[in-house]
Structures are given as structure tokens and as C-alpha cells.
Protein backbone atom coordinates (compact mmCIF):
# COMPACT_ATOMS: atom_id res chain seq x y z
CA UNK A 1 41.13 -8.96 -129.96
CA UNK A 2 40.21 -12.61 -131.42
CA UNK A 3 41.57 -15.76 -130.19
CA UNK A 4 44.59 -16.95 -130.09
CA UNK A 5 45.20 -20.62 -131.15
CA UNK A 6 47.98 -21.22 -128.86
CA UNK A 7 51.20 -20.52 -126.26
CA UNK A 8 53.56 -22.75 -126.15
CA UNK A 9 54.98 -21.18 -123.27
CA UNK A 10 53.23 -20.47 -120.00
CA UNK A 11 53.92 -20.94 -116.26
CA UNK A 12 52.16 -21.28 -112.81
CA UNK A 13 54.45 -21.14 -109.25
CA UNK A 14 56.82 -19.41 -107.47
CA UNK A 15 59.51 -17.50 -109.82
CA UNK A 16 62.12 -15.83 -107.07
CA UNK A 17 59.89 -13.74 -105.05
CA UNK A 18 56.71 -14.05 -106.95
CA UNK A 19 53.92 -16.23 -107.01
CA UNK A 20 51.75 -16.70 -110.10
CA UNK A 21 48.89 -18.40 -108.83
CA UNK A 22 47.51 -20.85 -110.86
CA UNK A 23 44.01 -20.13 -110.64
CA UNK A 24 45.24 -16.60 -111.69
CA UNK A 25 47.15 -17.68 -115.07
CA UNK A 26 43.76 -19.50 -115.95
CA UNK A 27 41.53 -16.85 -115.44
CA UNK A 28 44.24 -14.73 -117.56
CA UNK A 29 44.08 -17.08 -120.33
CA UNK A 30 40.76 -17.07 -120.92
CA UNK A 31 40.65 -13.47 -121.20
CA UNK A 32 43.23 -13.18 -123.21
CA UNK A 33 41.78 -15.33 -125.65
CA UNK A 34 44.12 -17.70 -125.98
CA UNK A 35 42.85 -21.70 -126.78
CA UNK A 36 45.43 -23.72 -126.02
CA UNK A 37 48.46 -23.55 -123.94
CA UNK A 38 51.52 -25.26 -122.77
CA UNK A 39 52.56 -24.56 -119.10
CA UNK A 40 54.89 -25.78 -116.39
CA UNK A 41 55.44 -25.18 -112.98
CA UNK A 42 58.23 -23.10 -111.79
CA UNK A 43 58.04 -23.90 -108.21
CA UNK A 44 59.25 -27.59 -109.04
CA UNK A 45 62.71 -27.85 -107.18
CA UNK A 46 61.65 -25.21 -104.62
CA UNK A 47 58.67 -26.43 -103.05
CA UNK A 48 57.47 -29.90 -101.33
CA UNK A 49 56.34 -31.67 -104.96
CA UNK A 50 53.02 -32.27 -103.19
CA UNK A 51 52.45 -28.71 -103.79
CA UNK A 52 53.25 -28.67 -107.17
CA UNK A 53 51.11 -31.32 -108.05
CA UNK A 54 48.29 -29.20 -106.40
CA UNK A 55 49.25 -26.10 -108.84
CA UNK A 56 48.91 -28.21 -111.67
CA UNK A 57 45.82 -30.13 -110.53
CA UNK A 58 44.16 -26.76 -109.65
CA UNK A 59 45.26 -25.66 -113.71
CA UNK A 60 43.47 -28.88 -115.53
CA UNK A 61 40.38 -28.63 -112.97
CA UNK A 62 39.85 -25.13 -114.13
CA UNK A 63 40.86 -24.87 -117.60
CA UNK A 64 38.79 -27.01 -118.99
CA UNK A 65 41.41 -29.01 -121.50
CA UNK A 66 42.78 -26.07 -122.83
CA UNK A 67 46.21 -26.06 -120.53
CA UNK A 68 48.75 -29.09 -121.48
CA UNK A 69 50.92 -29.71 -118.51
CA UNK A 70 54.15 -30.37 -119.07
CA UNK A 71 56.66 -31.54 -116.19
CA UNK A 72 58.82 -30.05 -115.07
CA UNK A 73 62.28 -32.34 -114.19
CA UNK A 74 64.97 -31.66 -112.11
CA UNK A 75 68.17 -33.79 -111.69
CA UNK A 76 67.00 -34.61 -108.11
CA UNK A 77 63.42 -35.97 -109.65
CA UNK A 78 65.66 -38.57 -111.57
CA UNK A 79 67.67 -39.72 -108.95
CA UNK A 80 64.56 -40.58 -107.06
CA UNK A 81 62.58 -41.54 -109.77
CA UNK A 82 64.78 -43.11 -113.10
CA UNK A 83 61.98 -43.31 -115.40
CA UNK A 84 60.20 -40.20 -113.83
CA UNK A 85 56.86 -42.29 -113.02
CA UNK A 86 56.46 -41.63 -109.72
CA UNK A 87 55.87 -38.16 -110.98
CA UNK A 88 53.00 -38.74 -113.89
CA UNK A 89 50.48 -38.06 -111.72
CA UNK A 90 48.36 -36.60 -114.99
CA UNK A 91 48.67 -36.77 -118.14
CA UNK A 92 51.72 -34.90 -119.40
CA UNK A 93 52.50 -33.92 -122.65
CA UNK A 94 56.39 -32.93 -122.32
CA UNK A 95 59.58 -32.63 -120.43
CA UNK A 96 60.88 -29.71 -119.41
CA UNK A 97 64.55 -28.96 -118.83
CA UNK A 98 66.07 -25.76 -117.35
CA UNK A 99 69.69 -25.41 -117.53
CA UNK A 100 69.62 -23.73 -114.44
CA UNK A 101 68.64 -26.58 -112.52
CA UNK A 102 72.44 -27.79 -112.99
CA UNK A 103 71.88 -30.32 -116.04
CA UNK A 104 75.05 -30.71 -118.27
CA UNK A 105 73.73 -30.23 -121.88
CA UNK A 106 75.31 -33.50 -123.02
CA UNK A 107 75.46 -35.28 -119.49
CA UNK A 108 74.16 -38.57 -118.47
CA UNK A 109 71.25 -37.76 -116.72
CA UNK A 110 69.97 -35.13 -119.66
CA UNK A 111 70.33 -38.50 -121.73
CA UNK A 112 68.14 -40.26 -119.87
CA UNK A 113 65.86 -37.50 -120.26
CA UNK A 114 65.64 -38.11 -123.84
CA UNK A 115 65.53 -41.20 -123.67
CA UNK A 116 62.46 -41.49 -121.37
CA UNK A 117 61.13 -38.85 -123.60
CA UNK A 118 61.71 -41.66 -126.71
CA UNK A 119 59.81 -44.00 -124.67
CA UNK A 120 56.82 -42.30 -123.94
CA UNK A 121 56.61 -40.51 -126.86
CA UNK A 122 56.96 -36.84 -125.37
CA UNK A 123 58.37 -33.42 -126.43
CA UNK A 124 61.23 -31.74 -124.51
CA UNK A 125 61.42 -28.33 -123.89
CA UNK A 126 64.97 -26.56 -123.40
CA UNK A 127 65.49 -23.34 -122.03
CA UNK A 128 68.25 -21.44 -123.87
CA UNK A 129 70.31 -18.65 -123.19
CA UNK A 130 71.84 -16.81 -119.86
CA UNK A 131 74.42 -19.02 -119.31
CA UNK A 132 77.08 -20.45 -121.60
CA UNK A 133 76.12 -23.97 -120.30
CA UNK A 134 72.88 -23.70 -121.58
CA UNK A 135 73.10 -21.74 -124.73
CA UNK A 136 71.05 -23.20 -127.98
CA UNK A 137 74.08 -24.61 -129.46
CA UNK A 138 75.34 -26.84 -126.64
CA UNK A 139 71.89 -28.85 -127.10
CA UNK A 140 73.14 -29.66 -131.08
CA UNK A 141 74.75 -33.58 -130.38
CA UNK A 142 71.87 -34.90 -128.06
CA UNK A 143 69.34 -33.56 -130.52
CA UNK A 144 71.22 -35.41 -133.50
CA UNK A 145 71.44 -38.36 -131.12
CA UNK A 146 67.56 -38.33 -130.41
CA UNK A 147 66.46 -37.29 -133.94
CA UNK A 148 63.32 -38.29 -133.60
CA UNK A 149 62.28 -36.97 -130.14
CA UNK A 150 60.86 -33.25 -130.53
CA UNK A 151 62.92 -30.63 -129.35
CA UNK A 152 61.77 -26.97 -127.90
CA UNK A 153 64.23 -24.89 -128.28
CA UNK A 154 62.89 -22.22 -125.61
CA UNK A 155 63.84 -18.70 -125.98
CA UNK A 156 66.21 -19.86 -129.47
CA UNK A 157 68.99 -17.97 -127.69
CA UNK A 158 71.67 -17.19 -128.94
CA UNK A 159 69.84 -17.21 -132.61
CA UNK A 160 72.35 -18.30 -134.85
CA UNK A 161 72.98 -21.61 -132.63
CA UNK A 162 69.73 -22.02 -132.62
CA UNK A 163 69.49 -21.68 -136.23
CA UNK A 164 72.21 -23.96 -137.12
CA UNK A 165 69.94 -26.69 -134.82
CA UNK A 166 66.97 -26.05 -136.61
CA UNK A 167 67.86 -26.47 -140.12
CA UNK A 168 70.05 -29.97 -139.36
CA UNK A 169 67.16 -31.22 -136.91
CA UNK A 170 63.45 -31.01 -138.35
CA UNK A 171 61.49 -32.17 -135.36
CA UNK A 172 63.47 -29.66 -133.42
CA UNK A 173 61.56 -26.20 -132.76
CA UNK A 174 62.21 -22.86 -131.43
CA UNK A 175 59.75 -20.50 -128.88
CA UNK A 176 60.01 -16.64 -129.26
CA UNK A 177 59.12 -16.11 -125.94
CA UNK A 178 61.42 -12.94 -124.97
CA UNK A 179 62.72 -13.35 -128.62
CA UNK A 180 63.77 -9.68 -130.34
CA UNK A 181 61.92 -8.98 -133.34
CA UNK A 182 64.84 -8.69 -135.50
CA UNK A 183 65.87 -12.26 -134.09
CA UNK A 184 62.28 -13.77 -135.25
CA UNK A 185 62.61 -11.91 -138.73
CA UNK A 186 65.75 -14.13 -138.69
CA UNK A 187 63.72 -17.26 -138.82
CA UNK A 188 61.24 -15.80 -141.64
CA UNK A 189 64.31 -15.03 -143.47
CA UNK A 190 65.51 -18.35 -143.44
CA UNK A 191 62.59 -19.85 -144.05
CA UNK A 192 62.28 -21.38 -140.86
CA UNK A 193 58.71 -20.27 -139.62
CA UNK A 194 57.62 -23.91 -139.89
CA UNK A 195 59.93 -24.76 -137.25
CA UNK A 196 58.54 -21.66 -134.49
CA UNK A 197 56.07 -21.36 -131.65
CA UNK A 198 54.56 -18.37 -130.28
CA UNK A 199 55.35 -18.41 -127.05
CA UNK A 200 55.39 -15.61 -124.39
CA UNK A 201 56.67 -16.71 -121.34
CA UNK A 202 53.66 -15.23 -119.45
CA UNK A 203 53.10 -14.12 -116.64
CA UNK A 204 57.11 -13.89 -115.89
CA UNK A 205 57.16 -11.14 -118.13
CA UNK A 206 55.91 -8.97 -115.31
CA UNK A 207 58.70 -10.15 -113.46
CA UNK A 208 61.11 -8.11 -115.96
CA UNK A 209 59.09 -5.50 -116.85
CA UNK A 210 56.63 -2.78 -115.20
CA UNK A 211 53.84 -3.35 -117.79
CA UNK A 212 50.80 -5.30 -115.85
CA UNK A 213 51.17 -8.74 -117.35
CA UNK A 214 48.17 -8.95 -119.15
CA UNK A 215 48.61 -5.40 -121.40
CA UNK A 216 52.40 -6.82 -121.90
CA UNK A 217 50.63 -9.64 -123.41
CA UNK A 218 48.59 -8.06 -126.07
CA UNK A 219 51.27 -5.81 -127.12
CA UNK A 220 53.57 -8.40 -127.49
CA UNK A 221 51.32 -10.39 -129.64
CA UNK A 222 50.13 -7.37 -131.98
CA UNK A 223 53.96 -6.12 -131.80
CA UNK A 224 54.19 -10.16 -133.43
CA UNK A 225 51.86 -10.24 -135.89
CA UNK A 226 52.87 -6.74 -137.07
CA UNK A 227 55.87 -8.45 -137.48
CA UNK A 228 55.04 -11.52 -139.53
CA UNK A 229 51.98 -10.44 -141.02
CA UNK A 230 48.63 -12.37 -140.47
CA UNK A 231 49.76 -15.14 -142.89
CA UNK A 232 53.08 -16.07 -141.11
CA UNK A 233 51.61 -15.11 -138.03
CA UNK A 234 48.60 -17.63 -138.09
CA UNK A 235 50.94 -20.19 -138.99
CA UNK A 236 53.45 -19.86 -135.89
CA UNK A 237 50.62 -20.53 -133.78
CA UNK A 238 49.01 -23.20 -135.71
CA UNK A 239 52.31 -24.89 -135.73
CA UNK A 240 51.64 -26.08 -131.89
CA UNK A 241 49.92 -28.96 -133.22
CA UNK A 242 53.01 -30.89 -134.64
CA UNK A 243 54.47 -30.38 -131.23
CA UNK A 244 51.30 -31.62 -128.98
């Protein structure tokens, strides 16, 4: 299989009762061929950050610049930290939000989010989807508020919210990580393939289903480009670079 340009959507850490070890996720990246890749820790909010910052440390030791860290944020991490500096221990190269961590999708402290993002110049990622707090259309006002920060859309769930986003916000973007096909022929459809990542997600995928992580992987990405075709395909995963 040849390489893969990018993932915009990666993770090290704890996820419930699994631990993806970050040495692990490196050595999987490499032979999975993929060149660059965006990752965050899940363990943020459940461990002492100490360790954290030794899962990520442990990922840009080993991966030799291909991994771009992106940090993870909690509410908590604001409240002791307002402009999140005493956690830029590295260079990071986005924000990641979970609606699961208890953020309100217009709320205060997601604002100052943004706005730190503004600042520094740095991408937010969004998970979407499995609650109706967090679903892709409750993100709409604070990314016409910060129009010129660039949005993730992660997961673009439910589709059609995040559709409407995407075509009234052009630096905001949409991962297919755990996407349906018929959800990413959406986006072709609509012409919208110059606003999404490829993104997997990996390793939680073996979280969810019984297929090793790694074989998941490479059927996911031929299932893809099957898909889209090589043309469309090469371009969602060219299109990290407007995002790093």
C-alpha cells in the first residue's frame, strides 16, 4: 500500500479501559504509511497532566516530525490556566474540544477557547455527534463569530448540520473519521471535498470494533478511496495542509 499524506485524526492515552500507548500508535503509523498526522491525548482530564505531557513527549521524540500535537483542553485546564500557557509545553498546532468534557457549545469558557485560538493563530478541533449538546449544528454561531479561526468539525455528525456549517463558514472543515460512506458521498455531492480531512480516529476504532486496529485501518482507507476515486481521494488528504 503507498503512503498516505495524512490523518487528521489520531490519538495516544487511556480511552475507558484501554490504553493506546504512544510508542505503539507511532510504530503503527509508520507502518501504515501514513506521513503526517494530527493526534491528541485522550487521557487529558483523567490522568495527573504530568503524564500526559510524557505521552506526548514520548510521540514527538519518536516520530520524527511527522505527529502534530494538538492539546487537548478541558474546562478545568482553563480555570487554572486562562490563556492555556501553562500547558504549551511543545509546540502545538490546535485545540481540541470534546463535548463530553461538559463545554456548552456557545458558553463562555468555549469562547475563550476561540479566542485564545485567534491569538495564537491555532485550529480547533470539535468533536460532533452522541449527544444533542454537541451535535455539528450547535457549533454554527461561535464559528460565524470566529470566522477566521479554523474549525474541525470532527466526525461532521449529524451531516446535514454539518453541511449547513460548511458552506456558510469556509475556514471551517469536517473529519470522516467514523463517517458512513453515503454521508462522505454527501460532501462530494455538494461539492464540498475542499472543505474534508481524512481522518480515522485510530486506534479507537478497535475500541468499537473486533477488527485488529491496524487491518481496520487499511480497509477503511481502500473502502475511502473506492469511494472518492484516486482524484478526490488524493485531494482529502492533501487538504491537511490548509489546516496545519
Amino acid at each position: 500500500m503507498s503512503l498516505l499524506r495524512c490523518d487528521s485524526h489520531v490519538h495516544v492515552g487511556w480511552f475507558k479501559d484501554n490504553y493506546f500507548d504512544p510508542a505503539q500508535v507511532v510504530k503503527d503509523m509508520n507502518i501504515l504509511g501514513v506521513q503526517k498526522w494530527i493526534f491528541s491525548s485522550t487521557s487529558t482530564g483523567n490522568i495527573p497532566y504530568k503524564e500526559v505531557k510524557k505521552e506526548i513527549e514520548t510521540v514527538n521524540s519518536l516520530s520524527e516530525g511527522k505527529a502534530y500535537p494538538f492539546l487537548w483542553v478541558t474546562p478545568e485546564m482553563l480555570k487554572e490556566s486562562s490563556d492555556l500557557q501553562k500547558y504549551f509545553f511543545c509546540k502545538f498546532y490546535g485545540l481540541k474540544i470534546h463535548g463530553y468534557n461538559g463545554w456548552r457549545a456557545n458558553g463562555k469558557s468555549l469562547r475563550r477557547v476561540f479566542q485564545i485560538a485567534r491569538e495564537f493563530n491555532l485550529p480547533v478541533m470539535l468533536h460532533t455527534g452522541g449527544r444533542p449538546s454537541c451535535e455539528a449544528g450547535k457549533y454554527l454561531k461561535i464559528c460565524l463569530e470566529f470566522e477566521d479561526v479554523v474549525v474541525i468539525l470532527a466526525h461532521g455528525r449529524p451531516v446535514d448540520e454539518a453541511v449547513m456549517i460548511l458552506k456558510q463558514c469556509p475556514l471551517v472543515y469536517t473529519d470522516i473519521a467514523f463517517m458512513p460512506l453515503s454521508d462522505i458521498k454527501k460532501l462530494v455531492e455538494l461539492d464540498l471535498i475542499p472543505q474534508t480531512l481524512f481522518g480515522t480516529d485510530y486506534p479507537i476504532t478497535s475500541y468499537y470494533f473486533r477488527t485488529p486496529a491496524r487491518t481496520y485501518y487499511k480497509r477503511r482507507r481502500q473502502a475511502v478511496e473506492a469511494a472518492l476515486g484516486e482524484t478526490l481521494f488524493r485531494q482529502i488528504v492533501s487538504n491537511f495542509s490548509y489546516v496545519i
